[in-house]
Protein backbone atom coordinates (compact mmCIF):
# COMPACT_ATOMS: atom_id res chain seq x y z
CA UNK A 1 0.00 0.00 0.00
CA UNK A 2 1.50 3.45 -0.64
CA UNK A 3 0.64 6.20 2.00
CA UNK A 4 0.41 9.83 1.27
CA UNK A 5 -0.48 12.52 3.51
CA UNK A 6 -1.00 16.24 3.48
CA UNK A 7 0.43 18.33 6.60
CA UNK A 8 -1.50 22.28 6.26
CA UNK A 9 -1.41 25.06 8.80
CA UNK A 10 -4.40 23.74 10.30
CA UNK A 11 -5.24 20.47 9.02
CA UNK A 12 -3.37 17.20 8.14
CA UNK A 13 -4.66 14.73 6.16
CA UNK A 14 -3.55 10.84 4.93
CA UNK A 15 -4.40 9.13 2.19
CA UNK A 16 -3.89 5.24 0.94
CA UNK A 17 -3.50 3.69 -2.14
CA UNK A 18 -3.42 0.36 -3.45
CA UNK A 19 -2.77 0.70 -6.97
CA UNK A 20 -0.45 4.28 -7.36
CA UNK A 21 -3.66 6.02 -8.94
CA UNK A 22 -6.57 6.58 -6.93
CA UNK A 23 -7.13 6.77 -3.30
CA UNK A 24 -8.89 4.24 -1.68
CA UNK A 25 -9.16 5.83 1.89
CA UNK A 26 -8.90 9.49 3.75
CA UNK A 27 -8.77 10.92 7.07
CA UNK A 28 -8.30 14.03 8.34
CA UNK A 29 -7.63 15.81 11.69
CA UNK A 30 -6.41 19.27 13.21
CA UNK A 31 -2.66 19.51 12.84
CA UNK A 32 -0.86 19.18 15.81
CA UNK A 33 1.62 22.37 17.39
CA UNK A 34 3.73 19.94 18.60
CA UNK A 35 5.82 17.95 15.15
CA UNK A 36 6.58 14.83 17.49
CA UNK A 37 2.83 14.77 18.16
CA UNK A 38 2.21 15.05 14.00
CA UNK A 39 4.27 12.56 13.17
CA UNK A 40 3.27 10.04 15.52
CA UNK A 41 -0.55 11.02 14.61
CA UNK A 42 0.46 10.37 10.74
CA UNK A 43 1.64 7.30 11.29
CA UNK A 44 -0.96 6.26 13.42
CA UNK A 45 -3.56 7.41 10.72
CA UNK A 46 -1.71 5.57 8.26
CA UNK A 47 -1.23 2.11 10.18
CA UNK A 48 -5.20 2.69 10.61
CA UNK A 49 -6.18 2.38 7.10
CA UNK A 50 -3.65 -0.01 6.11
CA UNK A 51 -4.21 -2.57 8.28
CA UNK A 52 -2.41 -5.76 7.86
CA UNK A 53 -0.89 -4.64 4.60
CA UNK A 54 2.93 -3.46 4.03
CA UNK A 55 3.70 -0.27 3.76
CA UNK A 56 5.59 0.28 0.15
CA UNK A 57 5.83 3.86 -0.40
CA UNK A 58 5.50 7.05 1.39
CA UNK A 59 4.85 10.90 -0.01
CA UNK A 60 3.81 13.91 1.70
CA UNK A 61 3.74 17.86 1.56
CA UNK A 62 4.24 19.38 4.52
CA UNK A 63 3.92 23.37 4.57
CA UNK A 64 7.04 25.66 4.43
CA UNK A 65 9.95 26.32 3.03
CA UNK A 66 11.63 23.35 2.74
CA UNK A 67 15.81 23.25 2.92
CA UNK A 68 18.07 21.13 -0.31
CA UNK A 69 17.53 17.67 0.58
CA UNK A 70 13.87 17.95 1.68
CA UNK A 71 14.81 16.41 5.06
CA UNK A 72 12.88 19.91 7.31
CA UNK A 73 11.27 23.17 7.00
CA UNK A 74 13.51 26.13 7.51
CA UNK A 75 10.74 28.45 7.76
CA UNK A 76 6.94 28.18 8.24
CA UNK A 77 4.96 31.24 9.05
CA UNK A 78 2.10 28.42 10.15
CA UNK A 79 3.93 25.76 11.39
CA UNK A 80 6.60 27.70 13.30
CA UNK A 81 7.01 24.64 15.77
CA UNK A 82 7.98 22.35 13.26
CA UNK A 83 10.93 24.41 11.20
CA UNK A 84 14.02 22.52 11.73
CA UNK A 85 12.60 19.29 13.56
CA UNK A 86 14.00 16.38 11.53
CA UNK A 87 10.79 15.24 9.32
CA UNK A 88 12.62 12.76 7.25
CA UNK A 89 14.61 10.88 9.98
CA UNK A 90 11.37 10.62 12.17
CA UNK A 91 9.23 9.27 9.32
CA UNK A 92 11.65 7.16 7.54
CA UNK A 93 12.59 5.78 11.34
CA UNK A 94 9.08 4.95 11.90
CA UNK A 95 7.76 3.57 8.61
CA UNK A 96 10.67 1.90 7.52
CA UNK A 97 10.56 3.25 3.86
CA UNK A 98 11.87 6.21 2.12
CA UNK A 99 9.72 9.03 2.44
CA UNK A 100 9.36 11.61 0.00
CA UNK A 101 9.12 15.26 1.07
CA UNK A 102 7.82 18.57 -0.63
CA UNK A 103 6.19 21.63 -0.01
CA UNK A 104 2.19 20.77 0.35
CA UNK A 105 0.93 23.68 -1.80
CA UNK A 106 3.51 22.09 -4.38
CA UNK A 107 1.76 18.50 -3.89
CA UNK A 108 -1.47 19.87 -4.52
CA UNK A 109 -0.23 21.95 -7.70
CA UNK A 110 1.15 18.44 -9.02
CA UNK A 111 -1.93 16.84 -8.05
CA UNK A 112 -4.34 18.88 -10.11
CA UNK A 113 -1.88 19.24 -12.74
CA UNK A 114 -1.71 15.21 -13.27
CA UNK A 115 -5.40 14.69 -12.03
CA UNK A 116 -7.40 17.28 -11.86
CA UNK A 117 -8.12 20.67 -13.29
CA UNK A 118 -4.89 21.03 -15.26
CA UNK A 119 -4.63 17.87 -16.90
CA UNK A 120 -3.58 17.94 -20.33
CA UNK A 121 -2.23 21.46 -19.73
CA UNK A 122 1.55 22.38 -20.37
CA UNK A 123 2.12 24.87 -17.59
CA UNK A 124 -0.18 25.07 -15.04
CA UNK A 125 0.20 27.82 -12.46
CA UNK A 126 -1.67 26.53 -8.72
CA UNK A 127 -2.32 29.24 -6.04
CA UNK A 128 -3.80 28.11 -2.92
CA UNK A 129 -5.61 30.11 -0.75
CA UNK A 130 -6.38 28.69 2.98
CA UNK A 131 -5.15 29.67 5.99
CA UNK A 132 -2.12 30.85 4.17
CA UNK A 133 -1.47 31.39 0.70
CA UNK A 134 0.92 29.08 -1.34
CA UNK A 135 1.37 27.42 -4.94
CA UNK A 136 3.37 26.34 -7.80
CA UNK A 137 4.52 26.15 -10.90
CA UNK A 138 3.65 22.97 -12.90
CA UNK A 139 5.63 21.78 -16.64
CA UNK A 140 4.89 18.99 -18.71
CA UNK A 141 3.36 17.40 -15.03
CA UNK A 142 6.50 17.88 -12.70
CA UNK A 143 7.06 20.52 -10.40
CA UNK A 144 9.21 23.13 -12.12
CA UNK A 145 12.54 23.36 -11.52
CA UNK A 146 13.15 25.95 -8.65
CA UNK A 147 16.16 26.78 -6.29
CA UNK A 148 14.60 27.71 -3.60
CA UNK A 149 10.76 26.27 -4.12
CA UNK A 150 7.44 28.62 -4.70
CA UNK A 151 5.81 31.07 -2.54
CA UNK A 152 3.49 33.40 -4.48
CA UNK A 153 1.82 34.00 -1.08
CA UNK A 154 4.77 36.17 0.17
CA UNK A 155 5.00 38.54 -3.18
CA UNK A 156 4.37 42.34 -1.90
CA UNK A 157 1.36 43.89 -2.79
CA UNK A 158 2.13 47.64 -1.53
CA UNK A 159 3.47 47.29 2.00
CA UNK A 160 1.74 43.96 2.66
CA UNK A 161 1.97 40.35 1.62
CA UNK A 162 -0.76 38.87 -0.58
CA UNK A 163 -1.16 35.97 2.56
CA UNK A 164 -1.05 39.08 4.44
CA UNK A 165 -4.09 40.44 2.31
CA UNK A 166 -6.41 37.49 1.24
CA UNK A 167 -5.05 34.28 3.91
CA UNK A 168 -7.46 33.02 6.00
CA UNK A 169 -5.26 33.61 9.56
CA UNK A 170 -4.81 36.95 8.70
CA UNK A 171 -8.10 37.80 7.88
CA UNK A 172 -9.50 35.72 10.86
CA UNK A 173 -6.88 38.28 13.26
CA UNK A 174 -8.58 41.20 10.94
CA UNK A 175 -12.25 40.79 11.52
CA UNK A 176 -12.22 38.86 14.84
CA UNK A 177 -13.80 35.21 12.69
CA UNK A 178 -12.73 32.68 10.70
CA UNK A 179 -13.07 33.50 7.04
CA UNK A 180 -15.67 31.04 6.34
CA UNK A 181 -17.64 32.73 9.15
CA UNK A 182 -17.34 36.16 7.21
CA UNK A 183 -20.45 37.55 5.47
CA UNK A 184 -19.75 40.75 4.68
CA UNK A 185 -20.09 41.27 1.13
CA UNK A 186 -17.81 44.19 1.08
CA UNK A 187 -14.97 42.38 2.29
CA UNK A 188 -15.05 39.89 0.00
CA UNK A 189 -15.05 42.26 -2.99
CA UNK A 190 -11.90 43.57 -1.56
CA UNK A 191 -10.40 40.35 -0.92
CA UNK A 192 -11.29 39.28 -4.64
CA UNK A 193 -9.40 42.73 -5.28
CA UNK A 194 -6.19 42.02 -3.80
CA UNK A 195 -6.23 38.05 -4.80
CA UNK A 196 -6.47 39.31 -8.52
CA UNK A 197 -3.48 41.34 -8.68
CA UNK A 198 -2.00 38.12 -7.05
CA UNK A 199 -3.21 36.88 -9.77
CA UNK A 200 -2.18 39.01 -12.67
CA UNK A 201 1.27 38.98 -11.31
CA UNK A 202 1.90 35.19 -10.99
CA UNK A 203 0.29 35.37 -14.37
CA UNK A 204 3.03 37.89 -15.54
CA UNK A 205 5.95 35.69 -13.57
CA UNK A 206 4.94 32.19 -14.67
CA UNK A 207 3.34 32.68 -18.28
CA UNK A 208 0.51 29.53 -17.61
CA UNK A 209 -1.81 27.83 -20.14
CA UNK A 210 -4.25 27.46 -16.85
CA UNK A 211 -4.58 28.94 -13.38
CA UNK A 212 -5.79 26.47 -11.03
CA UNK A 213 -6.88 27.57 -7.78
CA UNK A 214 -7.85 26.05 -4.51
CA UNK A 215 -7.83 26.54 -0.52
CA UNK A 216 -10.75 26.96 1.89
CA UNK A 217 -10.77 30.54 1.45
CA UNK A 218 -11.38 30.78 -2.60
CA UNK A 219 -14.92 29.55 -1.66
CA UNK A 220 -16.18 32.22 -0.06
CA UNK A 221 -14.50 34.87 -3.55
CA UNK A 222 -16.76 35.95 -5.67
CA UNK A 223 -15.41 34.59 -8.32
CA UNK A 224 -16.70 36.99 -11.43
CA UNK A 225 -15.78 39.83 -9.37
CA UNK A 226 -11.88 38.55 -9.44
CA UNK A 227 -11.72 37.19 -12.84
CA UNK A 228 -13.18 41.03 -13.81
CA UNK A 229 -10.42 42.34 -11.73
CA UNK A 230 -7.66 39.99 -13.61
CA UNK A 231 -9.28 40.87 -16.86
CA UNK A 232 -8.80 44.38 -16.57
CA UNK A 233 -5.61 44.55 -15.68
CA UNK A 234 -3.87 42.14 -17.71
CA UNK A 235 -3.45 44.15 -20.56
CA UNK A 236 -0.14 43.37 -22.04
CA UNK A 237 -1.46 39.63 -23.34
CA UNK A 238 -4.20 39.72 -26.31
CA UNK A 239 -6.08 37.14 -23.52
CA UNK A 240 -6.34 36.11 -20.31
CA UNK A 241 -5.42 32.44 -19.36
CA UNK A 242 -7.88 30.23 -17.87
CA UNK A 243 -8.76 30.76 -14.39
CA UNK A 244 -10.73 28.00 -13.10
CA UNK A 245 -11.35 26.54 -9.19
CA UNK A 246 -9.44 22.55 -8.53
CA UNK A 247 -11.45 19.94 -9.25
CA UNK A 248 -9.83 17.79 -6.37
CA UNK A 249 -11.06 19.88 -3.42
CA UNK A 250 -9.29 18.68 -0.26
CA UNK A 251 -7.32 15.83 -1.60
CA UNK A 252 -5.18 17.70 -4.18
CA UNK A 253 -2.25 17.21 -2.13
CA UNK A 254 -2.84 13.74 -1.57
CA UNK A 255 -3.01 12.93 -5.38
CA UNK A 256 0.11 14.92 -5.68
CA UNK A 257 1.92 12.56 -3.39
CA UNK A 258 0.71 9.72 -6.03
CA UNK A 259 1.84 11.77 -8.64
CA UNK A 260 5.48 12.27 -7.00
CA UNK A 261 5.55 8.32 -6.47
CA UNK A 262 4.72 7.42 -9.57
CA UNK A 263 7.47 9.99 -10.91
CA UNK A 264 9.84 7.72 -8.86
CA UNK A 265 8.90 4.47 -10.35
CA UNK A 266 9.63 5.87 -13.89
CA UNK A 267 6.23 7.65 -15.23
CA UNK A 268 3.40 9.98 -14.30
CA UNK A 269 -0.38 9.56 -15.26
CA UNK A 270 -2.18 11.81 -16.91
């Protein structure tokens, strides 16, 4: 059975698979502060679902910024408690497999580009929009070559951050509720504001055939009102790329991890 999971600023989720392609089982549950208390809750999830069966082959996106060998987080403005706690070496020592690491907003880039929403698409551009704000840059179904991975959420937009500006944690500490809990029209125009120059400018950056985006938060955009916004100030191009919401919902990530495995073993689907 391969094992995938799917470590967010709030919530962690784990996935199995029997064949490499789809996902036959998923659970979710707050993410712990404490990383020795996530990883022993992963693999407790995991050993869950699997049951009696081995264990083949492990992926998972955890978020941050991740350091060269993809071993732990260097920096995590949602995680702080788990930058430079030794991912790799805990999982690997408790699975017994090699475990392969990335950034989650990455995974769940790679998961619609192979799976979901971007399939079939050259370059697919995935911003994610949930308690923070992350993404990536998709080619040919792999995750772009970077140096030091892809955080769209931290590009300035005036003085402030676009997670700053449209994340769900910061706009929770704004209004005094969770996003979700948010009904103010008039905040949500101005969210769908800021999130399309986001837009426009990882449009500019990355050059996509499709932007795919996802996160809790991109439910509650009014979604004409931002693709208005993008239209009308993306002038240089003769059209606007496609902007369309995943297909995968919460298990983007999860399919991602697929994706990455079956990169290992010599091809990707889709």
């Amino acid at each position: 059975m391969k094992v995938v999971f799917d470590v967010g600023g709030s919530h962690m989720r784990v996935g199995v698979s029997a064949d490499g392609g789809e996902l036959v089982q998923v659970t979710d549950v707050v993410t712990p502060v404490n990383p020795e208390e996530g990883m022993l809750t992963l693999v407790d999830m995991a050993k869950r679902m699997v049951g009696e069966e081995k264990i083949t082959a492990v992926a998972g996106g955890v978020a941050g910024v991740w350091n060269a060998e993809k071993s732990k987080i260097l920096g995590s403005p949602n995680l702080t408690s788990w930058v430079d706690f030794p991912i790799k070496e805990k999982l690997q020592a408790m699975w017994g497999v090699e475990v392969r690491l990335e950034n989650d907003a990455a995974l769940g880039a790679l998961g619609e580009a192979v799976y979901g929403a971007g399939k079939n698409k050259q370059i697919v551009a995935y911003l994610a929009v949930g308690t923070g704000v992350g993404g990536a840059r998709i080619v040919n179904g792999k995750i772009d070559e970077n140096n030091l991975g892809f955080e769209p959420g931290h590009q300035y937009i005036g003085e402030s951050t676009l997670e700053e500006l449209v994340g769900g944690r910061s706009l929770e500490k704004k209004y005094g509720k969770r996003a979700e809990d948010i009904t103010d029209a008039a905040v949500w125009e101005e969210v769908a504001r800021h999130l399309a120059v986001g837009v426009v400018n990882t449009i500019l950056l990355w050059s996509p055939h499709i932007v795919v985006m996802g996160g809790s938060v991109i439910r509650s955009i009014p979604w004409e009102k931002m693709i208005e916004e993008v239209s009308s100030r993306l002038k240089v191009y003769p059209w606007v790329p496609m902007l369309v919401r995943r297909s995968l919902g919460e298990k983007a990530g999860l399919y991602g991890g697929l994706a990455l495995l079956g990169q290992d073993q010599g091809g990707s689907r889709g």
